[in-house]
PDB file of N, CA and C in Angstrom:
ATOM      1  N   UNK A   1      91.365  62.785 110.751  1.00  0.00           N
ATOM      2  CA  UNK A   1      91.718  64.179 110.605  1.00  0.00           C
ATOM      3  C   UNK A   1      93.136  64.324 110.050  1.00  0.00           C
ATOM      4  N   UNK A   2      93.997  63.246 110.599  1.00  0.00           N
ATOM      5  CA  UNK A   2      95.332  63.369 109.624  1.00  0.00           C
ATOM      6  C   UNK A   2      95.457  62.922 108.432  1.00  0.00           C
ATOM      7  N   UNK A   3      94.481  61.970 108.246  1.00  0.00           N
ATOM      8  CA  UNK A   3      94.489  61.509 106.449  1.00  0.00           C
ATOM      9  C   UNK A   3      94.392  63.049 105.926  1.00  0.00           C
ATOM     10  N   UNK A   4      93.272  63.661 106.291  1.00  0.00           N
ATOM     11  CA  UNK A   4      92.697  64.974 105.431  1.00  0.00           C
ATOM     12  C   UNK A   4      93.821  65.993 105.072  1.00  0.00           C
ATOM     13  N   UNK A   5      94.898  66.226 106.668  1.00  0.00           N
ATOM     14  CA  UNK A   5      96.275  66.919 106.362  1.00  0.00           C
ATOM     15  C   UNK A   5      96.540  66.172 105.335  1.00  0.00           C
ATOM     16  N   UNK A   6      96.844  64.932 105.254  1.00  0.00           N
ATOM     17  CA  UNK A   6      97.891  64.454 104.271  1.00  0.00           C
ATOM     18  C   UNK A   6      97.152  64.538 102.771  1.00  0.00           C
ATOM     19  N   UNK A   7      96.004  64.912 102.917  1.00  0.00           N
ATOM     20  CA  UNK A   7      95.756  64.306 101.203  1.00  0.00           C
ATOM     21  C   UNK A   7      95.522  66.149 100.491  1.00  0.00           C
ATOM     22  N   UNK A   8      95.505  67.082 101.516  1.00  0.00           N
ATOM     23  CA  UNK A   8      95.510  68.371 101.271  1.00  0.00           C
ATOM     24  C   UNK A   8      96.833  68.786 101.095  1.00  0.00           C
ATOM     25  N   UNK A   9      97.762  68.208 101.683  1.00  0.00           N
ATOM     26  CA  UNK A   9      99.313  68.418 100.980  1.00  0.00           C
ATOM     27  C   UNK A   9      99.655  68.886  99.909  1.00  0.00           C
ATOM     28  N   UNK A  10      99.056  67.412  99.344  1.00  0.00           N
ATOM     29  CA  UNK A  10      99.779  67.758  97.291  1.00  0.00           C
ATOM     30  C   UNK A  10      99.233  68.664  96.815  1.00  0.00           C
ATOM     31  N   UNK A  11      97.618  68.892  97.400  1.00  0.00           N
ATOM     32  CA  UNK A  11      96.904  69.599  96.641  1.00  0.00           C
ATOM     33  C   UNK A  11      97.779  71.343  96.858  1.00  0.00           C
ATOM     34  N   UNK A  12      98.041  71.117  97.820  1.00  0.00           N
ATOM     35  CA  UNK A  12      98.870  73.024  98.277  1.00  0.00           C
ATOM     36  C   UNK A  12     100.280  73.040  97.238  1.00  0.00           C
ATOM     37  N   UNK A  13     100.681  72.128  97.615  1.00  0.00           N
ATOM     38  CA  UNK A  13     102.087  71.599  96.664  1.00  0.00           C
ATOM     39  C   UNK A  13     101.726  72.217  95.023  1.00  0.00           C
ATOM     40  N   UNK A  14     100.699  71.432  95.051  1.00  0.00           N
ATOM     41  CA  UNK A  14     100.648  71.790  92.933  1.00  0.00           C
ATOM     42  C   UNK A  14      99.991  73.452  92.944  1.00  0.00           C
ATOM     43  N   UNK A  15      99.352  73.979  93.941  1.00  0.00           N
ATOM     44  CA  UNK A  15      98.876  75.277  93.930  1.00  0.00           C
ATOM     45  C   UNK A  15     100.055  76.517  94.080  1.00  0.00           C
ATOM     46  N   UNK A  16     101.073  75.961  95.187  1.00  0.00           N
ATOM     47  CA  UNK A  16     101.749  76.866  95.281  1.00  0.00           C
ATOM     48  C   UNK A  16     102.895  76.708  93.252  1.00  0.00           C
ATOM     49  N   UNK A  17     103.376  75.396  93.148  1.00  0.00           N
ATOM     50  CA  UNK A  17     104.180  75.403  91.923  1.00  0.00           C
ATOM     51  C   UNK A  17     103.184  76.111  90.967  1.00  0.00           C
ATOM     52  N   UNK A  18     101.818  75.706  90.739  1.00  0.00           N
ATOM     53  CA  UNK A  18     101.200  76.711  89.881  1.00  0.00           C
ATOM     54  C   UNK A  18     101.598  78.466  89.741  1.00  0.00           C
ATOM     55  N   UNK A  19     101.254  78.750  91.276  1.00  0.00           N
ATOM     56  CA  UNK A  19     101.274  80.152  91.313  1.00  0.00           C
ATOM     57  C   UNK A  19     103.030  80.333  90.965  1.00  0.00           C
ATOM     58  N   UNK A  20     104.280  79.855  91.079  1.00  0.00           N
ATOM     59  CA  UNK A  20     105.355  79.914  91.114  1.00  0.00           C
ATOM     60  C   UNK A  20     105.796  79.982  89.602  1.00  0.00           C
ATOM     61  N   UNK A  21     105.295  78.858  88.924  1.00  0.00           N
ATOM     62  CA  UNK A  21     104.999  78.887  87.265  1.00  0.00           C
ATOM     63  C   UNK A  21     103.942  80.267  86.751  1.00  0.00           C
ATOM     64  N   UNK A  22     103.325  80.440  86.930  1.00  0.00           N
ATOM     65  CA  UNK A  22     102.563  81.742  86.519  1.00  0.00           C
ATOM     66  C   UNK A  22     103.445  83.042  86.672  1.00  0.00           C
ATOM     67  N   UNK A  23     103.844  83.286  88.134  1.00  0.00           N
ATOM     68  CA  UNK A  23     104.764  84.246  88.134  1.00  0.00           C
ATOM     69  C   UNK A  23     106.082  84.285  87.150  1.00  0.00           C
ATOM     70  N   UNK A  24     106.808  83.121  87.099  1.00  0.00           N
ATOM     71  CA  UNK A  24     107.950  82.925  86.569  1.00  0.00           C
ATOM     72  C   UNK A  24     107.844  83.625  85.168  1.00  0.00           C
ATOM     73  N   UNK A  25     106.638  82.754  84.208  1.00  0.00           N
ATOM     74  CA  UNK A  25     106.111  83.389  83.233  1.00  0.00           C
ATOM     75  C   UNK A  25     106.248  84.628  83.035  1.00  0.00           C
ATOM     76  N   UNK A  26     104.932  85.147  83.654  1.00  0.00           N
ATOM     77  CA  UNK A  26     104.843  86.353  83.756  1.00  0.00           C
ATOM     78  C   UNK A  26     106.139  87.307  83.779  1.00  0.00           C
ATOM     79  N   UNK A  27     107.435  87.265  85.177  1.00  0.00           N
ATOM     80  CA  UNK A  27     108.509  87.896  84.668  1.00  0.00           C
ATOM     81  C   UNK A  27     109.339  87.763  83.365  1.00  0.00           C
ATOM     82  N   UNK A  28     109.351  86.560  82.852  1.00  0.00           N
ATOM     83  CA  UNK A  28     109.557  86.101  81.629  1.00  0.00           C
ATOM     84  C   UNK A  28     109.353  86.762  80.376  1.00  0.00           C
ATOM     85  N   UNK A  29     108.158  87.204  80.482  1.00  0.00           N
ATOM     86  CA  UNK A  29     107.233  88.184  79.281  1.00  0.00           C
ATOM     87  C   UNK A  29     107.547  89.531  79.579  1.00  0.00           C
ATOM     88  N   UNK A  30     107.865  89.972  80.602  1.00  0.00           N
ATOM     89  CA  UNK A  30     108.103  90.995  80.921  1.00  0.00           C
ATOM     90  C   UNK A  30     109.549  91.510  80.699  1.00  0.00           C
ATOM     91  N   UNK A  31     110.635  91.111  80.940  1.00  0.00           N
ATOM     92  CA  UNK A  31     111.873  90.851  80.606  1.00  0.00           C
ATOM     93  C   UNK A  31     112.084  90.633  78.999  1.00  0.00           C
ATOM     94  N   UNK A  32     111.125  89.815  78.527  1.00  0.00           N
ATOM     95  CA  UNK A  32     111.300  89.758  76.723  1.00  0.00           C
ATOM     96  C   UNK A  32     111.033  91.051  76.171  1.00  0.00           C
ATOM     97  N   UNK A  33     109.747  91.785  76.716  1.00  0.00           N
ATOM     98  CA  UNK A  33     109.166  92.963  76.382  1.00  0.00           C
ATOM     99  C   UNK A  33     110.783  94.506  76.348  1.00  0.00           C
ATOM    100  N   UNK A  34     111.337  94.127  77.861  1.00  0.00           N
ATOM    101  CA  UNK A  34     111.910  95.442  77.897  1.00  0.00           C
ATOM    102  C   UNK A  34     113.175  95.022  76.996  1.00  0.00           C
ATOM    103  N   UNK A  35     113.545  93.937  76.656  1.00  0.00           N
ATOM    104  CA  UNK A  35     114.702  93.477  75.756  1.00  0.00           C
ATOM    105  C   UNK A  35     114.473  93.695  74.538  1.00  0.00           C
ATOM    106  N   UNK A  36     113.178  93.963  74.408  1.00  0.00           N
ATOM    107  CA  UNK A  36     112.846  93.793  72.407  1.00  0.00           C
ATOM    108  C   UNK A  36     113.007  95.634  72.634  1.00  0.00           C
ATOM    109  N   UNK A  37     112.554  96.223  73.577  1.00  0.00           N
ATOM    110  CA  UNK A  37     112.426  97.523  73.674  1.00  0.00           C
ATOM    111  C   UNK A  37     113.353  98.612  73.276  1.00  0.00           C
ATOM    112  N   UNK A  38     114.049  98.340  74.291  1.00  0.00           N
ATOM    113  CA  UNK A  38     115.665  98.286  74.221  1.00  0.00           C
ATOM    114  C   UNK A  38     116.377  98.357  72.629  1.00  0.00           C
ATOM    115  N   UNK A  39     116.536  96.960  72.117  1.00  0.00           N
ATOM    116  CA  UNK A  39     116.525  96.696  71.204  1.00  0.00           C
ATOM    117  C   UNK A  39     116.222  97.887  69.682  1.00  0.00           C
ATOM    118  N   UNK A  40     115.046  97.809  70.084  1.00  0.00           N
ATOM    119  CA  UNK A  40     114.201  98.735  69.036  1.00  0.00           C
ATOM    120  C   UNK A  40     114.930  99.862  69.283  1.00  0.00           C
ATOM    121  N   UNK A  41     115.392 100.381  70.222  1.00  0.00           N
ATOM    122  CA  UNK A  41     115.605 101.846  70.551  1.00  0.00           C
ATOM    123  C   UNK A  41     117.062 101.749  70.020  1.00  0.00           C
ATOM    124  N   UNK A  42     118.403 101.026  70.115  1.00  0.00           N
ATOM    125  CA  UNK A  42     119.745 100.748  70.328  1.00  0.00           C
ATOM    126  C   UNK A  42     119.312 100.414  68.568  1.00  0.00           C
ATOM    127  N   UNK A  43     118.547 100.125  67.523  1.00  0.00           N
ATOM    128  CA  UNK A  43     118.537 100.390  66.185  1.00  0.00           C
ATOM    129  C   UNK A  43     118.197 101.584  65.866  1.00  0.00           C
ATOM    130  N   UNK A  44     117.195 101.659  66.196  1.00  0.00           N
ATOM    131  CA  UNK A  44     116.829 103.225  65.543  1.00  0.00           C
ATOM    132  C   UNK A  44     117.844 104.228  65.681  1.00  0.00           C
ATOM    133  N   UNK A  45     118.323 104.362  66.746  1.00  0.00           N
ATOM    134  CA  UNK A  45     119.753 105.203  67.325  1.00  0.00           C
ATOM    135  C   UNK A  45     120.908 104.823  65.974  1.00  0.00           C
ATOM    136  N   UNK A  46     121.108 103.678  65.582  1.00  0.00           N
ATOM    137  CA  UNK A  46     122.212 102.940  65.237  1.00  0.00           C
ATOM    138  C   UNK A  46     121.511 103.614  63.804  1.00  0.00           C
ATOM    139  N   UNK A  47     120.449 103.245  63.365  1.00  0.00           N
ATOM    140  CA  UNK A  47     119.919 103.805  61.923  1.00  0.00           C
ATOM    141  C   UNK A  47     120.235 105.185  61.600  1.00  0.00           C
ATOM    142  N   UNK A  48     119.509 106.494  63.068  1.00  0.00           N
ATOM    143  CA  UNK A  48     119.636 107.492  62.759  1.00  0.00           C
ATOM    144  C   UNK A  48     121.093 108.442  62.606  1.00  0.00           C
ATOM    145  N   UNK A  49     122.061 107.366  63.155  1.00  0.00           N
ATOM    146  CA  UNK A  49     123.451 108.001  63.226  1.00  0.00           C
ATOM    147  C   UNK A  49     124.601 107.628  62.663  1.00  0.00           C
ATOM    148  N   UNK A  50     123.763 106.500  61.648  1.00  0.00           N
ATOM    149  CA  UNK A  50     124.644 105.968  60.512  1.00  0.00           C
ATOM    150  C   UNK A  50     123.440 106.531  58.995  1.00  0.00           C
ATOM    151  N   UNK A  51     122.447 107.003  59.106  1.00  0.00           N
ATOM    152  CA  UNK A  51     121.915 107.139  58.056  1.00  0.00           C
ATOM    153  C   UNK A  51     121.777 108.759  57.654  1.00  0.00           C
TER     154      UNK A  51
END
């Protein structure tokens, strides 16, 4: 019964870094999104008040 703890370990180990990597991602893409956003908006501004 303790082999079974031990060999279910890694397996939780690589599930939880999975889910930890997915999230990370995920804020990742999300953060690129409101930066390009941003972005877009801080030109157009910059276009419409120099053009």
């Amino acid at each position: 019964m303790l082999q079974k703890a031990r060999a279910a370990l890694p397996l939780s180990k690589i599930r939880e870094r999975a889910f930890e990597g997915a999230f990370f991602s995920v804020a990742l893409i999300a953060m690129a999104g409101w930066v390009y956003f941003i972005t877009l908006l801080l030109v157009r501004l910059f276009l419409w008040f120099f053009g």
